[in-house]
PDB file of N, CA and C in Angstrom:
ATOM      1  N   UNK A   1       0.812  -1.192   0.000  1.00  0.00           N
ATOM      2  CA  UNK A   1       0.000   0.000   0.000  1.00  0.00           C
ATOM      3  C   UNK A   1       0.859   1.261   0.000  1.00  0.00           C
ATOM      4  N   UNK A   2       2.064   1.023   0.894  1.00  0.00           N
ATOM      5  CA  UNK A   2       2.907   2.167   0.874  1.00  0.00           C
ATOM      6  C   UNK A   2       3.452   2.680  -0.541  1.00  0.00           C
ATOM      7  N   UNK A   3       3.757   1.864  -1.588  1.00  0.00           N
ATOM      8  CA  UNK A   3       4.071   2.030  -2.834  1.00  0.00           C
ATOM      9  C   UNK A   3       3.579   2.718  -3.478  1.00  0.00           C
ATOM     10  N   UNK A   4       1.674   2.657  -3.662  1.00  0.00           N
ATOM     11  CA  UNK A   4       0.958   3.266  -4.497  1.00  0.00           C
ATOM     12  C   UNK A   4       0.670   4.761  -4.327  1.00  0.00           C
ATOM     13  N   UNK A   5       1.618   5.423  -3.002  1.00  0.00           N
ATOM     14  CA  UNK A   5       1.129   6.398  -2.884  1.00  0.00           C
ATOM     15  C   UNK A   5       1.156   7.441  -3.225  1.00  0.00           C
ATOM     16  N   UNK A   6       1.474   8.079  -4.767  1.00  0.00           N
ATOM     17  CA  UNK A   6       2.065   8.522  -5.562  1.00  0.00           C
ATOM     18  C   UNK A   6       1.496   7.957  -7.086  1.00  0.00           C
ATOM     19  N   UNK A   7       0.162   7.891  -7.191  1.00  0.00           N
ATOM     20  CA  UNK A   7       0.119   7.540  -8.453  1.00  0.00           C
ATOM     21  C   UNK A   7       0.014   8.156  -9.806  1.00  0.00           C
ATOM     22  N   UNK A   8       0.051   9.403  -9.745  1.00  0.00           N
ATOM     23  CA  UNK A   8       0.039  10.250 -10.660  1.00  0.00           C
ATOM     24  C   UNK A   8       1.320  11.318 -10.723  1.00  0.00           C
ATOM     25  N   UNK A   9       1.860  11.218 -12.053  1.00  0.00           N
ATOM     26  CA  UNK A   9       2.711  12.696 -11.672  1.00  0.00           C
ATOM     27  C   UNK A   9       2.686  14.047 -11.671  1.00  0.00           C
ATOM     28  N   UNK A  10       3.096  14.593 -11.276  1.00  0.00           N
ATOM     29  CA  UNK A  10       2.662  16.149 -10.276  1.00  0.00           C
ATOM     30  C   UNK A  10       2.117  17.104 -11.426  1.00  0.00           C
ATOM     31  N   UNK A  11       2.864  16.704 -12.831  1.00  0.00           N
ATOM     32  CA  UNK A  11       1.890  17.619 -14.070  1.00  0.00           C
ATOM     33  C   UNK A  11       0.321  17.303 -14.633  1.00  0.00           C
ATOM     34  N   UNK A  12       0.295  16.165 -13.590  1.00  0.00           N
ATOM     35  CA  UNK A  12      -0.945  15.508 -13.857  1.00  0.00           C
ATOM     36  C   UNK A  12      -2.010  16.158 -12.582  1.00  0.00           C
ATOM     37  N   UNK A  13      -1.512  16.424 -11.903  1.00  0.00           N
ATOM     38  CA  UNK A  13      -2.553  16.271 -10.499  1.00  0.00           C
ATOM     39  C   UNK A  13      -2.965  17.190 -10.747  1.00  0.00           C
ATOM     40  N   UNK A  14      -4.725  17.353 -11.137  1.00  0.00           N
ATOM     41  CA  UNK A  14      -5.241  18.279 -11.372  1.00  0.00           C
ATOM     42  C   UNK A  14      -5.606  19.012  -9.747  1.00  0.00           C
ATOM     43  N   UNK A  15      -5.484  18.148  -8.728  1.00  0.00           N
ATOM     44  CA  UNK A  15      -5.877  18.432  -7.624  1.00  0.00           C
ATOM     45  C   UNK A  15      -5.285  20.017  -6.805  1.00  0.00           C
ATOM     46  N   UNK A  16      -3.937  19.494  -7.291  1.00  0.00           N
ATOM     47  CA  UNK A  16      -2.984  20.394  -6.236  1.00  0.00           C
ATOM     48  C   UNK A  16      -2.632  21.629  -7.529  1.00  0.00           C
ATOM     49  N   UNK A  17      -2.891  21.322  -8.535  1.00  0.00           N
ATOM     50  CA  UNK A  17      -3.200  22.415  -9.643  1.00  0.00           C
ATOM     51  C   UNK A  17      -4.286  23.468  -9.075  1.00  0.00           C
ATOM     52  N   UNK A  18      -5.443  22.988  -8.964  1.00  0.00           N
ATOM     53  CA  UNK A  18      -6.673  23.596  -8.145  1.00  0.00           C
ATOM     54  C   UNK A  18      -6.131  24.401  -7.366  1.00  0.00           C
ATOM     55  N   UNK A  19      -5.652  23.494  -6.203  1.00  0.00           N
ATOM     56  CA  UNK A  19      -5.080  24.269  -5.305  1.00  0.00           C
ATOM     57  C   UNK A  19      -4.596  25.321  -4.947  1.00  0.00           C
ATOM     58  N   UNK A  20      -3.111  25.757  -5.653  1.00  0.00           N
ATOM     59  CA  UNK A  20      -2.293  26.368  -6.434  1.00  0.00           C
ATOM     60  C   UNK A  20      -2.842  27.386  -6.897  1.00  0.00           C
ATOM     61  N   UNK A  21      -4.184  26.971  -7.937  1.00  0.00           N
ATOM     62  CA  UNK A  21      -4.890  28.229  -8.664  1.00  0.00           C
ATOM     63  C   UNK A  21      -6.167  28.935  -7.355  1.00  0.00           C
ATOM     64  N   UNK A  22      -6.069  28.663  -6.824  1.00  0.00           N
ATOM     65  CA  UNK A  22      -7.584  29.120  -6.028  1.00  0.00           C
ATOM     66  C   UNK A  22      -6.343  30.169  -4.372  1.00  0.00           C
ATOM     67  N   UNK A  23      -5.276  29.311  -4.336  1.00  0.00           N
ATOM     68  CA  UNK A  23      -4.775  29.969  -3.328  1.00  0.00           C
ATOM     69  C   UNK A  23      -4.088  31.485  -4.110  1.00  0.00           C
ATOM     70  N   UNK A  24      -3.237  31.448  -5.341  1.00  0.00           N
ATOM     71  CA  UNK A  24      -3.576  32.526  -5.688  1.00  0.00           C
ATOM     72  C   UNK A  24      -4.207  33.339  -6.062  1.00  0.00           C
ATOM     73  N   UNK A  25      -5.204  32.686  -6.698  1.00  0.00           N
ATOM     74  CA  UNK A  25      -5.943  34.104  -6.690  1.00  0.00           C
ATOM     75  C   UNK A  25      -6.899  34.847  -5.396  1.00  0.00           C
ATOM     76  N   UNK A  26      -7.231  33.807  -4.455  1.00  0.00           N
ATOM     77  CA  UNK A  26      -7.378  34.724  -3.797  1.00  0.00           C
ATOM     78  C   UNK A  26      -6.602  35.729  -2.946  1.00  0.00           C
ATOM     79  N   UNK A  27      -5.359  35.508  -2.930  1.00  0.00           N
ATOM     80  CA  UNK A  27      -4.113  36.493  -2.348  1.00  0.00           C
ATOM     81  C   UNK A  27      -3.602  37.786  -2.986  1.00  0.00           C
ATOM     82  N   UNK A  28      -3.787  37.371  -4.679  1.00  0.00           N
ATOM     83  CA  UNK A  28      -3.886  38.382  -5.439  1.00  0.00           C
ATOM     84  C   UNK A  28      -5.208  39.247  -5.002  1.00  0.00           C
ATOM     85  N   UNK A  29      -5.955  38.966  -5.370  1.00  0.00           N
ATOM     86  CA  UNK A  29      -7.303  39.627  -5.100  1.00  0.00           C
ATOM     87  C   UNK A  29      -7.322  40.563  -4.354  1.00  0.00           C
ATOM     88  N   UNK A  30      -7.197  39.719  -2.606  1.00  0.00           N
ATOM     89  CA  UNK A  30      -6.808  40.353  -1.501  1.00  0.00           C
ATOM     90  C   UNK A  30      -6.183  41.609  -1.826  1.00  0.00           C
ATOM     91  N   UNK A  31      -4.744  41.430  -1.809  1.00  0.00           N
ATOM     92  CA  UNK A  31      -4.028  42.456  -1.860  1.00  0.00           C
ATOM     93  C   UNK A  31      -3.847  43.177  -2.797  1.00  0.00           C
ATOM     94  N   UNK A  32      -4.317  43.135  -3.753  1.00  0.00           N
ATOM     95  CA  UNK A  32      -4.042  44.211  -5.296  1.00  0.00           C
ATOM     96  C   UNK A  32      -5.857  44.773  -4.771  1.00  0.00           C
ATOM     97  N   UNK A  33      -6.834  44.290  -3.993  1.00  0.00           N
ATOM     98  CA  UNK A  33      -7.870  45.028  -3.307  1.00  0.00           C
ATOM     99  C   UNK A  33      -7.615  46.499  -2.162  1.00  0.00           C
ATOM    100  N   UNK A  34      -6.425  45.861  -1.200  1.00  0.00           N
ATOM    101  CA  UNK A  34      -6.522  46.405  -0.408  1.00  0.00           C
ATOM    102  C   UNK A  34      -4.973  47.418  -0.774  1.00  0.00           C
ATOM    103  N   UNK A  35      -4.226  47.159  -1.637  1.00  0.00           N
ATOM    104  CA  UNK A  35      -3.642  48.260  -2.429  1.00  0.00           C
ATOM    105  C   UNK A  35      -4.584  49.300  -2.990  1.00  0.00           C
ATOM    106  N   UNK A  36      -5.193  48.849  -4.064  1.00  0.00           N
ATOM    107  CA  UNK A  36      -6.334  49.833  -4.673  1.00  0.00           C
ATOM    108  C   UNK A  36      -7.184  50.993  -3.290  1.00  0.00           C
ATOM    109  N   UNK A  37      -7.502  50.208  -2.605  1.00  0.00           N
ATOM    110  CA  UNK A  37      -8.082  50.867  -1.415  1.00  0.00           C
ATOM    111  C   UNK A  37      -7.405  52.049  -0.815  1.00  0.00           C
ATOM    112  N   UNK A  38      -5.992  51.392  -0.401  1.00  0.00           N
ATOM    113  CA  UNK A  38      -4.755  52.503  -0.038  1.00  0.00           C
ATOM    114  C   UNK A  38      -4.607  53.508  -1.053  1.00  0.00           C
ATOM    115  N   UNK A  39      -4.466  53.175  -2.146  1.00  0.00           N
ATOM    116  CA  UNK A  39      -4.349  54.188  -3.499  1.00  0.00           C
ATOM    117  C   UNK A  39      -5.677  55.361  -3.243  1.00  0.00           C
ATOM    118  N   UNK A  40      -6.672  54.817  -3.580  1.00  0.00           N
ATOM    119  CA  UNK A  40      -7.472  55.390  -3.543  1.00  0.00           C
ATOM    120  C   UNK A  40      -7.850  56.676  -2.150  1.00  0.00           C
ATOM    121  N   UNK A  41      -7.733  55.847  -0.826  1.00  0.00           N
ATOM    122  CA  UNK A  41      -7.229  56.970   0.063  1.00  0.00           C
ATOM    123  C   UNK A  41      -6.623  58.252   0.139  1.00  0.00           C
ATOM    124  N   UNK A  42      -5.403  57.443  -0.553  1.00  0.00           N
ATOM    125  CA  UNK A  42      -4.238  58.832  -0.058  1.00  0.00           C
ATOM    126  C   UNK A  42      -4.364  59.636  -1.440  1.00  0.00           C
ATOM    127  N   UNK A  43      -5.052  59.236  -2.717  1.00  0.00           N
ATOM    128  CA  UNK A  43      -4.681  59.729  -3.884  1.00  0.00           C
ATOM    129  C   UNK A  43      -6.034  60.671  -4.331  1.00  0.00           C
ATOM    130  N   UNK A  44      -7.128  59.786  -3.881  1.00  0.00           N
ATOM    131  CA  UNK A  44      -8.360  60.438  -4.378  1.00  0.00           C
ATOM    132  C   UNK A  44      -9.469  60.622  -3.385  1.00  0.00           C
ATOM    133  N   UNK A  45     -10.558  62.197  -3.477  1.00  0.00           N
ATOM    134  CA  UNK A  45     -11.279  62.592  -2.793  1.00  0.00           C
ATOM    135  C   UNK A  45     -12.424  62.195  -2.745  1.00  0.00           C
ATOM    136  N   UNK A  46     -12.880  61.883  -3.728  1.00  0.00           N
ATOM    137  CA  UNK A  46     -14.111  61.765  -4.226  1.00  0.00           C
ATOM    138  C   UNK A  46     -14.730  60.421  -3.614  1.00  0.00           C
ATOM    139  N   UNK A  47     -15.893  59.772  -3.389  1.00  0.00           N
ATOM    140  CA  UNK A  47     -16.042  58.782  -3.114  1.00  0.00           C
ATOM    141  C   UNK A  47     -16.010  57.797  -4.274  1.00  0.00           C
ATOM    142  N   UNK A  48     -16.159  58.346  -5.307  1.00  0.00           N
ATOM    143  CA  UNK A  48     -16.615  57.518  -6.463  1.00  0.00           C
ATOM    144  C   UNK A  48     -15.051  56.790  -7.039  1.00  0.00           C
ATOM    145  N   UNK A  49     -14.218  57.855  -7.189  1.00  0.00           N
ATOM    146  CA  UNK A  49     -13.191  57.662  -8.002  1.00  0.00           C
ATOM    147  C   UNK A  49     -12.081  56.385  -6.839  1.00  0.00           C
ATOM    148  N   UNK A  50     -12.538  56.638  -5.472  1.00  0.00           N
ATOM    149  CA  UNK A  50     -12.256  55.807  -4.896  1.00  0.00           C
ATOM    150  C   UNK A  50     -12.509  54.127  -4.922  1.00  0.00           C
ATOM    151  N   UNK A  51     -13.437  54.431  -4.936  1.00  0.00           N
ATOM    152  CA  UNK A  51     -13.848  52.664  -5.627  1.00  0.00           C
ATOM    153  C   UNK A  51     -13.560  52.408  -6.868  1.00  0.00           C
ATOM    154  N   UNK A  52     -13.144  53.374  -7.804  1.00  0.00           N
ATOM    155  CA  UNK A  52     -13.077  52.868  -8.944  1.00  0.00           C
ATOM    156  C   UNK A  52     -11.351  52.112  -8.750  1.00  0.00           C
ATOM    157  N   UNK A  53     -10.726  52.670  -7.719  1.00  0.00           N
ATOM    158  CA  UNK A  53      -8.823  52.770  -7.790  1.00  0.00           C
ATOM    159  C   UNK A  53      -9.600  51.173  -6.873  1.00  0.00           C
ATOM    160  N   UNK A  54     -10.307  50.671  -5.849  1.00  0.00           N
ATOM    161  CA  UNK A  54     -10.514  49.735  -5.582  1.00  0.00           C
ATOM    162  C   UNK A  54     -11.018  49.019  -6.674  1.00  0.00           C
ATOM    163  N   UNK A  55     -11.748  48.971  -7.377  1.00  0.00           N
ATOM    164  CA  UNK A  55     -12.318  47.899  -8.345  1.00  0.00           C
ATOM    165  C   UNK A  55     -10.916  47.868  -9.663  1.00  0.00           C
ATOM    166  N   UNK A  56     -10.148  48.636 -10.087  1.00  0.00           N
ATOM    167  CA  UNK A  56      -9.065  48.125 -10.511  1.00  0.00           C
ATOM    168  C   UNK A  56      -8.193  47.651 -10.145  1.00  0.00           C
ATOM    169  N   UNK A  57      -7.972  48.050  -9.022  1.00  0.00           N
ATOM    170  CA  UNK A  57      -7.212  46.864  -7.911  1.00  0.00           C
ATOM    171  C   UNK A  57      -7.442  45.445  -8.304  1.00  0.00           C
ATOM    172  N   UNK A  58      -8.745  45.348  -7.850  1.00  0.00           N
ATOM    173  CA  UNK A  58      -9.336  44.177  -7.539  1.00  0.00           C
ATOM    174  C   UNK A  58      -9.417  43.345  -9.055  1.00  0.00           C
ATOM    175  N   UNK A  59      -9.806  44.268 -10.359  1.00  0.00           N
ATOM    176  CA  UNK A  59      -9.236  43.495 -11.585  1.00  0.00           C
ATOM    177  C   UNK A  59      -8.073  43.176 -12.000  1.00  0.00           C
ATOM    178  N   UNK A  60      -6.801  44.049 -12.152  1.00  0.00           N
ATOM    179  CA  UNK A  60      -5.718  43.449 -11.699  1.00  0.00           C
ATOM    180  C   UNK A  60      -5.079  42.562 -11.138  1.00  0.00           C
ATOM    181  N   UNK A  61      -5.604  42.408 -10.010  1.00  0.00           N
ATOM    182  CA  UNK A  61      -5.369  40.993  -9.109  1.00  0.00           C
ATOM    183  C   UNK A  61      -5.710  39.611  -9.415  1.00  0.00           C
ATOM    184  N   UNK A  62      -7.223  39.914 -10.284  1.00  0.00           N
ATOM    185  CA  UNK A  62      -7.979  39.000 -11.060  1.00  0.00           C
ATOM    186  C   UNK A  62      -7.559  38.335 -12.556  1.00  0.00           C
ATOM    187  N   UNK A  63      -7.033  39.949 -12.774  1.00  0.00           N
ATOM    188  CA  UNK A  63      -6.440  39.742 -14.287  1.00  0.00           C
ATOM    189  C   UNK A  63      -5.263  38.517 -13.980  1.00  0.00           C
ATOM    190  N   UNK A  64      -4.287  39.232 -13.106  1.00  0.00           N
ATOM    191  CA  UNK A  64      -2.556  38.169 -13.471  1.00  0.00           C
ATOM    192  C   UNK A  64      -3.045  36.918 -12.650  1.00  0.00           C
ATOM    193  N   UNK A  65      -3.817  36.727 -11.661  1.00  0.00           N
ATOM    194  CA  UNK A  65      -4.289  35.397 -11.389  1.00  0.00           C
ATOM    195  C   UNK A  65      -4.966  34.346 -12.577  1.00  0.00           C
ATOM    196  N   UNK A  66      -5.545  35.163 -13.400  1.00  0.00           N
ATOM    197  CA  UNK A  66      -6.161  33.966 -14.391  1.00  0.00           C
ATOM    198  C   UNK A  66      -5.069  33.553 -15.709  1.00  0.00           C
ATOM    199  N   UNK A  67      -4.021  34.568 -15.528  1.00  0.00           N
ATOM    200  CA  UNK A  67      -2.859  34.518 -16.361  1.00  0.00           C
ATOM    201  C   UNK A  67      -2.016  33.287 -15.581  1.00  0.00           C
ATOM    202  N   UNK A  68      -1.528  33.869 -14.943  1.00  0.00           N
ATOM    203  CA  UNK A  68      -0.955  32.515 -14.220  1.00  0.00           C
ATOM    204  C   UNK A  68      -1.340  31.331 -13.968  1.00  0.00           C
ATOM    205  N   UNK A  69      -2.545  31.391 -14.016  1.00  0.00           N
ATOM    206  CA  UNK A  69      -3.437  29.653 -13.354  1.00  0.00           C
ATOM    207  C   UNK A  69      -3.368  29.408 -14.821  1.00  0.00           C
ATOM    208  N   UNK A  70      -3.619  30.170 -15.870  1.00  0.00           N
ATOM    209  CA  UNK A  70      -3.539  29.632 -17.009  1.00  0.00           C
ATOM    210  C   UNK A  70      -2.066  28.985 -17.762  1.00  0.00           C
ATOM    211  N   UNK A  71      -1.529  29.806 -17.662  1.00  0.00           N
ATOM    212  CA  UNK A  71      -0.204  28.807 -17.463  1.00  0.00           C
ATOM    213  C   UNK A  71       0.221  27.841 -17.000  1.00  0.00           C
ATOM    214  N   UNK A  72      -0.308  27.677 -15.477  1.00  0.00           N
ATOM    215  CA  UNK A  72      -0.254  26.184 -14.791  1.00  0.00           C
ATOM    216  C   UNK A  72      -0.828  25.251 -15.241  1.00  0.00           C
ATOM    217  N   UNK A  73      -2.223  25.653 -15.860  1.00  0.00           N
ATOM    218  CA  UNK A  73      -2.733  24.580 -16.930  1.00  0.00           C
ATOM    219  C   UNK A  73      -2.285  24.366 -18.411  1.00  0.00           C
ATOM    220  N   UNK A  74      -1.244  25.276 -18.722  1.00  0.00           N
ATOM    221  CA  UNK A  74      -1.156  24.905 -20.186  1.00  0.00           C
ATOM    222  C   UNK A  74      -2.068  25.486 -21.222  1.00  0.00           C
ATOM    223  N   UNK A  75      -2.771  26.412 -20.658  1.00  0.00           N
ATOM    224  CA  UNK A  75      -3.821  26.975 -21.517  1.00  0.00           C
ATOM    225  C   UNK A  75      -3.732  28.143 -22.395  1.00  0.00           C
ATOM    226  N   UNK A  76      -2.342  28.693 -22.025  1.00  0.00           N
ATOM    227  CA  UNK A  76      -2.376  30.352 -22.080  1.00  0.00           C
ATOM    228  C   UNK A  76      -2.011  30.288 -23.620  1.00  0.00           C
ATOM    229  N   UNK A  77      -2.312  31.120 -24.493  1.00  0.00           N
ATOM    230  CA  UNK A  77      -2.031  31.723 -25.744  1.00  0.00           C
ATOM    231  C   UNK A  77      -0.441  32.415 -25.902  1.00  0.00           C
ATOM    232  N   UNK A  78      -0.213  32.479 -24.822  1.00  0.00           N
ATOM    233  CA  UNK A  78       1.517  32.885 -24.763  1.00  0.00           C
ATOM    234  C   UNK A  78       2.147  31.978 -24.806  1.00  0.00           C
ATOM    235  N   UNK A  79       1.929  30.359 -23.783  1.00  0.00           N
ATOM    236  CA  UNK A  79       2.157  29.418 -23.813  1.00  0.00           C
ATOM    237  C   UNK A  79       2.753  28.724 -25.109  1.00  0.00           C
ATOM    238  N   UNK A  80       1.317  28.842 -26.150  1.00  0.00           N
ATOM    239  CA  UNK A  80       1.516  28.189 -27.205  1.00  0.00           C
ATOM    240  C   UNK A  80       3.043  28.004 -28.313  1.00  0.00           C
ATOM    241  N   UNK A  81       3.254  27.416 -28.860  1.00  0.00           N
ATOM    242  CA  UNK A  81       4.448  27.268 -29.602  1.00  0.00           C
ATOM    243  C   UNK A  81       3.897  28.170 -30.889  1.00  0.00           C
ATOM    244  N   UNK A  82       4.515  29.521 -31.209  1.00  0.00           N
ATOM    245  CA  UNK A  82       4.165  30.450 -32.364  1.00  0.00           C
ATOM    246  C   UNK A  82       5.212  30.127 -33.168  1.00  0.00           C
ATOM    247  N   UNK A  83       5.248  29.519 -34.803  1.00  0.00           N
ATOM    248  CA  UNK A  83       6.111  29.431 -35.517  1.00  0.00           C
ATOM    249  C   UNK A  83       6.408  30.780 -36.124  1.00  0.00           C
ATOM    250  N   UNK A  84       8.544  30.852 -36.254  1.00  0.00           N
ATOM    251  CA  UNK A  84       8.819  31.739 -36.345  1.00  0.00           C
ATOM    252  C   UNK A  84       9.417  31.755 -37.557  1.00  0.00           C
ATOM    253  N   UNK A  85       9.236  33.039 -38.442  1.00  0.00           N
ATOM    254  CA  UNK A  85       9.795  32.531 -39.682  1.00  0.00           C
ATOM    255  C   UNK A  85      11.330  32.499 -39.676  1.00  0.00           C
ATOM    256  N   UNK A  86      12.100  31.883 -40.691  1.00  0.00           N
ATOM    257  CA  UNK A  86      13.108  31.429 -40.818  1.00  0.00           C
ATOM    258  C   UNK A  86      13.805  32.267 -41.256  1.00  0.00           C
ATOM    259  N   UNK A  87      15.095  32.408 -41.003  1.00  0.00           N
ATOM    260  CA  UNK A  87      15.998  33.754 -41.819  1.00  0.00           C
ATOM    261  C   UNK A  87      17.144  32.791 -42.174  1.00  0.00           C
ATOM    262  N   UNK A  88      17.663  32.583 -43.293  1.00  0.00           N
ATOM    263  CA  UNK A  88      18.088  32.024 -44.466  1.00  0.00           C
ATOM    264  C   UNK A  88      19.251  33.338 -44.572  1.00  0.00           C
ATOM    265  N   UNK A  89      20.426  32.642 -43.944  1.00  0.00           N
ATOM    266  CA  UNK A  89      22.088  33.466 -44.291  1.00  0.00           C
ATOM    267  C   UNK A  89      22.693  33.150 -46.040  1.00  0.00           C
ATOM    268  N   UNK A  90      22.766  34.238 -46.756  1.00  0.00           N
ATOM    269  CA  UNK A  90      23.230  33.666 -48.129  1.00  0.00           C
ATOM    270  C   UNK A  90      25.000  33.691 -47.662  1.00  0.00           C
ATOM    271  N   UNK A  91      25.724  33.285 -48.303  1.00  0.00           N
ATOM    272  CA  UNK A  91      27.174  33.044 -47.979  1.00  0.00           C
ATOM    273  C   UNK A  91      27.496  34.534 -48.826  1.00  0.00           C
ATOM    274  N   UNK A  92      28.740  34.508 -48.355  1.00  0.00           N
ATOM    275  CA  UNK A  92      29.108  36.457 -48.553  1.00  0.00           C
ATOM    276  C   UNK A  92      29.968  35.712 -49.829  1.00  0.00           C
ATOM    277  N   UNK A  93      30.310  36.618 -51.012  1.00  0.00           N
ATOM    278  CA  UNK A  93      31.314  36.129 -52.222  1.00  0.00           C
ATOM    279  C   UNK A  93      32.779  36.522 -51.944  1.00  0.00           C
ATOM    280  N   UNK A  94      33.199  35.018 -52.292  1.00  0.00           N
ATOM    281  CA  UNK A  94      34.662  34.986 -52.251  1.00  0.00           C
ATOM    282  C   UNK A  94      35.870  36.273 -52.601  1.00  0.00           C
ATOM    283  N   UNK A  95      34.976  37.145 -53.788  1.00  0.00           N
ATOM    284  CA  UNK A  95      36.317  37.724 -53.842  1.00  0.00           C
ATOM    285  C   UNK A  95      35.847  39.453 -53.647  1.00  0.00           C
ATOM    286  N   UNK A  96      34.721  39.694 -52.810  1.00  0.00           N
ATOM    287  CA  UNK A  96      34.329  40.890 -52.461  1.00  0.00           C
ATOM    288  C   UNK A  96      33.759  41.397 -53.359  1.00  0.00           C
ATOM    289  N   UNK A  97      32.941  41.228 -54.243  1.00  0.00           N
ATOM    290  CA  UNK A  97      31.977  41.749 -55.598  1.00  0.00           C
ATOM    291  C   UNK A  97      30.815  41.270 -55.394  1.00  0.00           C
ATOM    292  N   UNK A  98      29.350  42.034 -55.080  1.00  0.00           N
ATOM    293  CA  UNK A  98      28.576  41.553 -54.897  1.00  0.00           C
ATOM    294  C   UNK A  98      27.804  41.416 -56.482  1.00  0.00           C
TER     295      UNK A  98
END
């Protein structure tokens, strides 16, 4: 029993993938929230414009969390393999005459 305990490998475990993705983002969240909040304090008067420096916070935080979890899954569009075109060296002429 002790053997089997390990049956998947770690690029597989969707489990601790989960994990991983749910613990950051909510830490991001958190704190790119309660940044925005601080911003908004010391920077702006208004009540309105204040929540707005909180609700970009709070997308921000949202934004690079779904970037990153997406990466952990393999999903991201950056990820992908983009073929690059080829650059083709011609040989320079032997006796300096192009």
């Amino acid at each position: 029993m002790a053997d089997n305990k390990q049956l998947l490998p770690p690029q597989h475990d969707l489990n601790a993938k989960y994990d991983a993705c749910v613990d950051l983002t909510v830490r991001r969240f958190v704190y790119s929230t309660l940044g925005g909040a601080l911003a908004g304090l010391l920077l702006f008067r208004s009540p309105v414009t204040r929540w707005a420096s909180v609700a970009f916070g709070a997308g921000l935080g949202i934004g690079s969390a779904y970037t990153d979890c997406s990466r952990l899954f393999e999903g991201s569009p950056a990820a992908a393999k983009v073929a690059s075109p080829k650059v083709v060296e011609t040989p320079a002429s032997q006796d300096g005459q192009d």
